[in-house]
Protein backbone atom coordinates (compact mmCIF):
# COMPACT_ATOMS: atom_id res chain seq x y z
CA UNK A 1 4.84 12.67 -67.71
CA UNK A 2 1.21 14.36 -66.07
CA UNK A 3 -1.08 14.63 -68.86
CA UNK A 4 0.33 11.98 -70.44
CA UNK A 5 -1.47 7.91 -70.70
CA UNK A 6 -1.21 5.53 -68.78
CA UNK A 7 -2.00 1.76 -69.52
CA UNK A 8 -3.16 -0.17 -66.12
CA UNK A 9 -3.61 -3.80 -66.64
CA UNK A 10 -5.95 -5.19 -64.06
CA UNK A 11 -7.84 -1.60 -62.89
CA UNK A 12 -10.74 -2.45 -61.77
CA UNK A 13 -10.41 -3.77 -58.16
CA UNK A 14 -7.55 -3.79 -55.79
CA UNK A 15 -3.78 -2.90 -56.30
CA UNK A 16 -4.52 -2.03 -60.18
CA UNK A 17 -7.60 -0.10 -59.05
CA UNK A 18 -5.33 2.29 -56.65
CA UNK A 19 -3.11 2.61 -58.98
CA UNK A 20 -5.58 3.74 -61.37
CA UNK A 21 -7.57 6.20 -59.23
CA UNK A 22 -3.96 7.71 -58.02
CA UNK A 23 -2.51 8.14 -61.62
CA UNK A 24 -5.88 9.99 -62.68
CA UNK A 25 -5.64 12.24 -59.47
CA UNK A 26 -2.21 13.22 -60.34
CA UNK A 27 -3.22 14.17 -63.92
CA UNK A 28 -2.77 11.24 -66.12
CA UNK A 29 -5.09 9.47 -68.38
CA UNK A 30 -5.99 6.26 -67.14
CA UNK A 31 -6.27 3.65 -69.88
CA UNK A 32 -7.94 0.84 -67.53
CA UNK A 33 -7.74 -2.60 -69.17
CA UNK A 34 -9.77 -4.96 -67.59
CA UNK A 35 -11.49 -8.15 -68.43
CA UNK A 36 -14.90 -6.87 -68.77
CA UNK A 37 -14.03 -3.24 -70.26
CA UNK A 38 -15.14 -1.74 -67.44
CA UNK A 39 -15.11 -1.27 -63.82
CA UNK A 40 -12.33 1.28 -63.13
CA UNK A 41 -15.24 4.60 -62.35
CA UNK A 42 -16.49 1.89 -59.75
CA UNK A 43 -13.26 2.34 -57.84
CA UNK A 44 -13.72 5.64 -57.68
CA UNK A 45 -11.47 6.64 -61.03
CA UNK A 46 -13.05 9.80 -62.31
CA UNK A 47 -14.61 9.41 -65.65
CA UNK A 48 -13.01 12.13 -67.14
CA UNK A 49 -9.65 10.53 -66.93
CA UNK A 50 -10.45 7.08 -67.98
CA UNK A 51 -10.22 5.06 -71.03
CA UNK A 52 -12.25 1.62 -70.49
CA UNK A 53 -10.47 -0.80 -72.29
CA UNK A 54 -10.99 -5.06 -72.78
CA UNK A 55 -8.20 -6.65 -72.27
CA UNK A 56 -7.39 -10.39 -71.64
CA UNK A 57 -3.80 -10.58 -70.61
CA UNK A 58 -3.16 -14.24 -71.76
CA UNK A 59 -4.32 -13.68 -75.22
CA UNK A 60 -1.62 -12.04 -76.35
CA UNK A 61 -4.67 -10.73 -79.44
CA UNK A 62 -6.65 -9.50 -77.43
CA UNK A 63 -3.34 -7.18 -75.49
CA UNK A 64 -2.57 -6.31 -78.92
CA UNK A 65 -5.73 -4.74 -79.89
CA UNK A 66 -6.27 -3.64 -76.30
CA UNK A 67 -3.31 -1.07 -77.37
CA UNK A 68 -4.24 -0.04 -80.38
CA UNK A 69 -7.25 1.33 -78.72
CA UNK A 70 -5.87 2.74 -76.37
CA UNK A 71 -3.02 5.03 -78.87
CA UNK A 72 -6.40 5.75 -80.57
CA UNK A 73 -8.10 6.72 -78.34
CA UNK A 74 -5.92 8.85 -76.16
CA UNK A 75 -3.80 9.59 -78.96
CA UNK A 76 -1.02 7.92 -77.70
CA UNK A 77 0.93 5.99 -74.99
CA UNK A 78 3.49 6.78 -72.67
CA UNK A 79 3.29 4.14 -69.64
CA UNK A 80 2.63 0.79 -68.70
CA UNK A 81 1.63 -0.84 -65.16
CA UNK A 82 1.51 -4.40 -65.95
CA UNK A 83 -0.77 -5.30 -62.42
CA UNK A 84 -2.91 -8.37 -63.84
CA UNK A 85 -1.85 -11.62 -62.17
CA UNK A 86 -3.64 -14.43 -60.00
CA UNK A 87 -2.02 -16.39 -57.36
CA UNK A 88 -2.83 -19.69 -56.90
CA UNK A 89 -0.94 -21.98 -53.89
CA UNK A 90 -1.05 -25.35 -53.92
CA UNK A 91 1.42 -28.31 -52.14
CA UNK A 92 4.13 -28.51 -54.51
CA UNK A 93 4.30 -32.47 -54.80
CA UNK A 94 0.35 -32.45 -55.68
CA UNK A 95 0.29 -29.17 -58.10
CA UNK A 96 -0.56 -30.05 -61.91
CA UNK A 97 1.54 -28.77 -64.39
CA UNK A 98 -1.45 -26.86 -65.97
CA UNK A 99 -1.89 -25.36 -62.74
CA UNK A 100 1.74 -23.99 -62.73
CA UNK A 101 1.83 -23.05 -65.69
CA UNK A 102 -1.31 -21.07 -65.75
CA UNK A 103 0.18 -19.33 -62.83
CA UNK A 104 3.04 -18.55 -65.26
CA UNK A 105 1.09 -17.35 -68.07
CA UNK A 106 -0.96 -14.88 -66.11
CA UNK A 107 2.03 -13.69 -64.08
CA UNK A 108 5.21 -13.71 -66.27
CA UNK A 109 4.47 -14.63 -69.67
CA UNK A 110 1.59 -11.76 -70.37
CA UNK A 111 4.14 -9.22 -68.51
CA UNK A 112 6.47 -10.20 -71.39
CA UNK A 113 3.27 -9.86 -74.01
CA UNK A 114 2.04 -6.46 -72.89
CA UNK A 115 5.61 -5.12 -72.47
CA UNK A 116 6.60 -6.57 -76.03
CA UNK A 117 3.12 -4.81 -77.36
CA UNK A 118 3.65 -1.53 -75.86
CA UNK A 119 7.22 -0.67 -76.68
CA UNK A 120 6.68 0.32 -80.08
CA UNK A 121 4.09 2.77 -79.44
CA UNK A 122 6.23 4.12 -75.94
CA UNK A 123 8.85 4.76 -78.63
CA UNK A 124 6.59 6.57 -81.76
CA UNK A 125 5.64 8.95 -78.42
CA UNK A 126 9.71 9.36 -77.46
CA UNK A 127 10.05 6.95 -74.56
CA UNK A 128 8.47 5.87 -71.78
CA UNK A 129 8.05 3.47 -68.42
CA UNK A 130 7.18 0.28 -67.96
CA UNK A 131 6.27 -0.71 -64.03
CA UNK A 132 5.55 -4.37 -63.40
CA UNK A 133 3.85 -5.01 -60.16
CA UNK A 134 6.44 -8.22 -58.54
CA UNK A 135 5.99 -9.64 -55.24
CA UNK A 136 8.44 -9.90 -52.11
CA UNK A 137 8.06 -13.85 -53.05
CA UNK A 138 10.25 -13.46 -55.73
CA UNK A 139 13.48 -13.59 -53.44
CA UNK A 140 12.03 -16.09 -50.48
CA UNK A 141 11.16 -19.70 -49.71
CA UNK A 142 7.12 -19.76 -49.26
CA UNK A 143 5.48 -23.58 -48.91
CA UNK A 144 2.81 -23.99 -51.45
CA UNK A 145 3.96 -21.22 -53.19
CA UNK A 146 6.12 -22.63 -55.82
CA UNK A 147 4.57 -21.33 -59.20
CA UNK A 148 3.67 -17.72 -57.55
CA UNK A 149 6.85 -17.29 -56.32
CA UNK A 150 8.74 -18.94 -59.99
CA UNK A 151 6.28 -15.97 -61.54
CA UNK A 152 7.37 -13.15 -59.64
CA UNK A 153 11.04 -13.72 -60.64
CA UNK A 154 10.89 -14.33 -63.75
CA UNK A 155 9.18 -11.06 -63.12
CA UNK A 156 11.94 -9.39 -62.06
CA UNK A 157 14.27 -11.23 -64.63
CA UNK A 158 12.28 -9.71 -67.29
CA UNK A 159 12.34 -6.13 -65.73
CA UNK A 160 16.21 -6.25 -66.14
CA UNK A 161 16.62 -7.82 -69.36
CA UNK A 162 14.33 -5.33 -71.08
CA UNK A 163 15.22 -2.23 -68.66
CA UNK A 164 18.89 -3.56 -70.30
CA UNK A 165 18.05 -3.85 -74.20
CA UNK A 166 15.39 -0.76 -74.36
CA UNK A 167 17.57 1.86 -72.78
CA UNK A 168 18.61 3.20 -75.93
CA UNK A 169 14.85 4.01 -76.93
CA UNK A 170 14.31 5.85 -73.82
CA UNK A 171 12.45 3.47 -72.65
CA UNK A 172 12.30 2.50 -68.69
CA UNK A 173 11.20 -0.71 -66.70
CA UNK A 174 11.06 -1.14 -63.19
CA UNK A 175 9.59 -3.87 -60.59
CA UNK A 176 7.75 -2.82 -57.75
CA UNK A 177 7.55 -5.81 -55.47
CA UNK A 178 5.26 -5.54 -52.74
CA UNK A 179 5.05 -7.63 -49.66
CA UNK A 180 1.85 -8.40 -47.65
CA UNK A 181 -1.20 -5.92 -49.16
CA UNK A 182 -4.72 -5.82 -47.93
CA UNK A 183 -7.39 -5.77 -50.47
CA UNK A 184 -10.66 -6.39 -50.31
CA UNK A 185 -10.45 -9.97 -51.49
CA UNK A 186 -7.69 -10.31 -48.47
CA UNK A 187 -8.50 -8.48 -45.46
CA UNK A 188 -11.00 -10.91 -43.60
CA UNK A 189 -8.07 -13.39 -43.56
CA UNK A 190 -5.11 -10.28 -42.18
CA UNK A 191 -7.51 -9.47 -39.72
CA UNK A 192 -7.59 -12.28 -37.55
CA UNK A 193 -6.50 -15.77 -37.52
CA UNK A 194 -2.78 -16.92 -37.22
CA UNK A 195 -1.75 -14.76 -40.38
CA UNK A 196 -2.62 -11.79 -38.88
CA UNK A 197 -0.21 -12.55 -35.68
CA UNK A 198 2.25 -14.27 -37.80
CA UNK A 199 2.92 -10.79 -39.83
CA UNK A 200 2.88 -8.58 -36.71
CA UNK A 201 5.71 -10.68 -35.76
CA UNK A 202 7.39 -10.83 -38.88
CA UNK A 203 6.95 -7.14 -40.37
CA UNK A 204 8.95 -4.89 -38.45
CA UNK A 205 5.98 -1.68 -38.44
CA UNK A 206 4.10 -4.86 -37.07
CA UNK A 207 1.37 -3.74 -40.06
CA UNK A 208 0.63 -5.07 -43.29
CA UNK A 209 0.78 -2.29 -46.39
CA UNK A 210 -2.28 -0.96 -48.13
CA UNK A 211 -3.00 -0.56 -52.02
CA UNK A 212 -2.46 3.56 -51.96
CA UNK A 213 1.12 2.15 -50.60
CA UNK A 214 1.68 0.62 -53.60
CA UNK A 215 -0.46 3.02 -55.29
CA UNK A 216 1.77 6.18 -54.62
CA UNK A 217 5.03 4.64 -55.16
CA UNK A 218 4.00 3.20 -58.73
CA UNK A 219 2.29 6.81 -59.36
CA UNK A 220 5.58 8.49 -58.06
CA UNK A 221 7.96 6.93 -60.43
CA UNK A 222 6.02 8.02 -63.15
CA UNK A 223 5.13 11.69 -61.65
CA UNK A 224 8.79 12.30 -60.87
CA UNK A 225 10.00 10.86 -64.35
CA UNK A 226 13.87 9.92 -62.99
CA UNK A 227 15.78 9.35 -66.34
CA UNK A 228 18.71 7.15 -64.44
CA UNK A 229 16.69 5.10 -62.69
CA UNK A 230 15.35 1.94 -64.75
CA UNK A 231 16.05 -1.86 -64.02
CA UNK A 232 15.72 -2.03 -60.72
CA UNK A 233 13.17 -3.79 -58.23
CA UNK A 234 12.07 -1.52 -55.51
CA UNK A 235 10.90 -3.26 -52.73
CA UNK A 236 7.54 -2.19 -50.85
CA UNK A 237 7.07 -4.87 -47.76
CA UNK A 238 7.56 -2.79 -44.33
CA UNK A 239 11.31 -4.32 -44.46
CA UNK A 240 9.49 -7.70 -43.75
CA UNK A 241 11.77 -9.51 -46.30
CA UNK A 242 15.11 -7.97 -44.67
CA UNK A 243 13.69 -8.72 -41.00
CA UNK A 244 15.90 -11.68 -39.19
């Protein structure tokens, strides 16, 4: 797979941005498909390996032509991390349904889009993989979590119905569902306060993960290229969601 491109949705900060700067170090080429077009070299991607790219996950146009500029471009496509999601947590007697279902859009229903937009091209190249970024919440009980949580399964449901159907193409999907992350839009709030002793309680390495965590695992699976492994979520949360 090095040398090969790599579609990131949401590269410019955080998780996606990790990911990004770790797949270019390894030898990929980055497509980075943001909101804005742009933003990936700020993470510290170098230039050379990136392919700016607009992209608004919810219009499932815009992922479409997002693509296409991206096979263009690079010449072709080989992977896809779909990292783009927002996480909104509200009581669940008081959330609107346009509130859930916004969560839903952004967080399960564009994963569908961009996966259903990429396969043809990961097939005209001979195959590919597909990583969706989950969440840990997909398999627990978290108040005024309701529609983040719903997301991230359906996250996971997708992974397996598509890992399931596109086998025969040569085409892999995976979930990699992290738990507790710091980022900068996060790590005033893990740093002190009850969260912060909360998870050093609950996570057994009494430490929450960081985005090169996540960040090498994603960039593994595609540097190691494992043909058997596809379908599976892969769980990245210091064995916080297996802790009793």
């Amino acid at each position: 797979m090095q040398g090969k491109t790599i579609a990131v949705t949401g590269a410019s900060r955080g998780i996606g941005a990790a990911i990004a700067l770790e797949l270019a170090q390894r030898g990929f080429t980055v497509a980075c498909l943001t909101r804005k077009g742009a933003g990936a070299e700020a993470a510290g991607v170098p230039a050379e390996r990136v392919i700016d790219v607009q992209c608004d996950v919810t219009d499932e146009a815009s992922v479409k032509r997002a693509f296409s500029e991206t096979v263009t471009r690079a010449g072709g496509l080989h992977g896809l991390v779909n990292n783009a999601g927002i996480h909104i947590d509200a009581p669940s007697h008081e959330m609107s349904t346009d509130t859930y279902e916004q969560v839903m859009a952004t967080n399960a229903t564009a994963v569908f889009a961009a996966c259903r937009e990429a396969y043809p091209h990961l097939v005209r190249a001979g195959g590919g993989v597909i990583v969706n970024i989950g969440s840990f919440f997909d398999r627990i009980g978290v108040k005024r979590n309701l529609a983040y949580c719903a997301s991230k399964a359906a996250v996971g449901a997708i992974t397996r119905c598509l890992a399931v159907e596109w086998a025969g193409k040569g085409v892999r999907v995976l979930d990699v569902a992290p738990g507790y992350i710091e980022t900068d839009l996060n790590r005033d709030t893990l740093a002190s306060g009850p969260l912060r002793d909360f998870l050093a309680k609950r996570i057994p390495g009494g430490r929450t993960g960081s985005t090169r965590d996540v960040a090498r695992l994603v960039a593994a699976i595609f540097s190691e290229d494992i043909p058997f492994l596809t379908g599976e979520t892969i769980y990245l949360d210091g064995g916080q969601g297996i802790a009793h």
